[in-house]
Protein backbone atom coordinates (compact mmCIF):
# COMPACT_ATOMS: atom_id res chain seq x y z
CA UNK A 1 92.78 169.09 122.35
CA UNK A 2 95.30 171.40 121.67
CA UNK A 3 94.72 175.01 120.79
CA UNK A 4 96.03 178.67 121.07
CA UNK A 5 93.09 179.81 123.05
CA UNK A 6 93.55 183.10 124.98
CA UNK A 7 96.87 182.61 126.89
CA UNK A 8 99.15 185.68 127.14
CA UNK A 9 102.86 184.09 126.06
CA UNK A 10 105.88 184.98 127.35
CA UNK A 11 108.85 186.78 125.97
CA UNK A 12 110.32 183.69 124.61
CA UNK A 13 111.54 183.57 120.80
CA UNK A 14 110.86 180.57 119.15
CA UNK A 15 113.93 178.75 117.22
CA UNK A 16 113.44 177.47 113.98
CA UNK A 17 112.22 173.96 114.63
CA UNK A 18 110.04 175.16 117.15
CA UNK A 19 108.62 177.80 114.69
CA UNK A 20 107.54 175.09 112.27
CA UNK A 21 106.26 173.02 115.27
CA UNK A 22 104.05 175.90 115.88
CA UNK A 23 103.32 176.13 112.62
CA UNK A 24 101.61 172.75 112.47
CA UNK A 25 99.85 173.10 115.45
CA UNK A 26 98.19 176.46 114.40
CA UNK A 27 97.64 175.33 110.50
CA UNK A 28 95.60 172.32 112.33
CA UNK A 29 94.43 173.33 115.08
CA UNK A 30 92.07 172.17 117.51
CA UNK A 31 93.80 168.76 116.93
CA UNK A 32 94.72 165.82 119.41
CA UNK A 33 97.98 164.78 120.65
CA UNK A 34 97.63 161.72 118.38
CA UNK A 35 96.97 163.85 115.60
CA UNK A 36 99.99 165.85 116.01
CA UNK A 37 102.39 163.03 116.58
CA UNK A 38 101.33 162.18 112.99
CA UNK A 39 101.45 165.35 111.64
CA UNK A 40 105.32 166.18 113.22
CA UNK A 41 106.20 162.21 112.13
CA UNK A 42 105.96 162.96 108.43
CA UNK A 43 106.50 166.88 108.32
CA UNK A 44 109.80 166.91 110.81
CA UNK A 45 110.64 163.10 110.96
CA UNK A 46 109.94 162.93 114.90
CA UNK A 47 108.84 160.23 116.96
CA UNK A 48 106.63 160.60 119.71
CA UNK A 49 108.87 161.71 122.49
CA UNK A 50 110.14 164.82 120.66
CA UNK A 51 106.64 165.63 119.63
CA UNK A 52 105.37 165.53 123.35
CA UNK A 53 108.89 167.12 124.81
CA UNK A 54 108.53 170.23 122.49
CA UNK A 55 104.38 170.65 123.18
CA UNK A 56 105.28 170.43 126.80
CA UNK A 57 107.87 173.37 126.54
CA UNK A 58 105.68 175.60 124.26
CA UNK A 59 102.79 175.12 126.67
CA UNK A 60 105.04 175.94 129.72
CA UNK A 61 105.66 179.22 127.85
CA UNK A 62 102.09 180.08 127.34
CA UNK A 63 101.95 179.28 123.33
CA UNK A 64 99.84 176.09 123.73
CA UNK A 65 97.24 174.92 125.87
CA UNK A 66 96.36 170.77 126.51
CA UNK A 67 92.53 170.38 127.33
């Protein structure tokens, strides 16, 4: 599951894309990786590998948590 949960983020500014990433994630949130793969396919046109890629780099920065 992810979520936004409690975790103090950094001082990093999102960019666009990664603003409407967030976006999704919040608007549907607690949702699965699955989930959000499908959700980022047809808002963004990503496949799979961006999806993860960007989730990974928000999470590094304290934005998202993976359970």
């Amino acid at each position: 599951m992810i979520d936004r949960g409690g975790l103090l983020m950094t001082d990093y500014i999102l960019g666009a894309v990664e603003s409407r990433f967030a976006d999704i994630v919040w608007d549907h949130a607690p949702l699965t990786t699955a989930e959000l793969v499908k959700l980022c396919s047809a808002s963004l046109s990503w496949k799979r590998t961006t999806t993860y890629t960007v989730l990974k780099k928000l999470c590094e920065h304290g934005f998202f948590r993976m359970e």
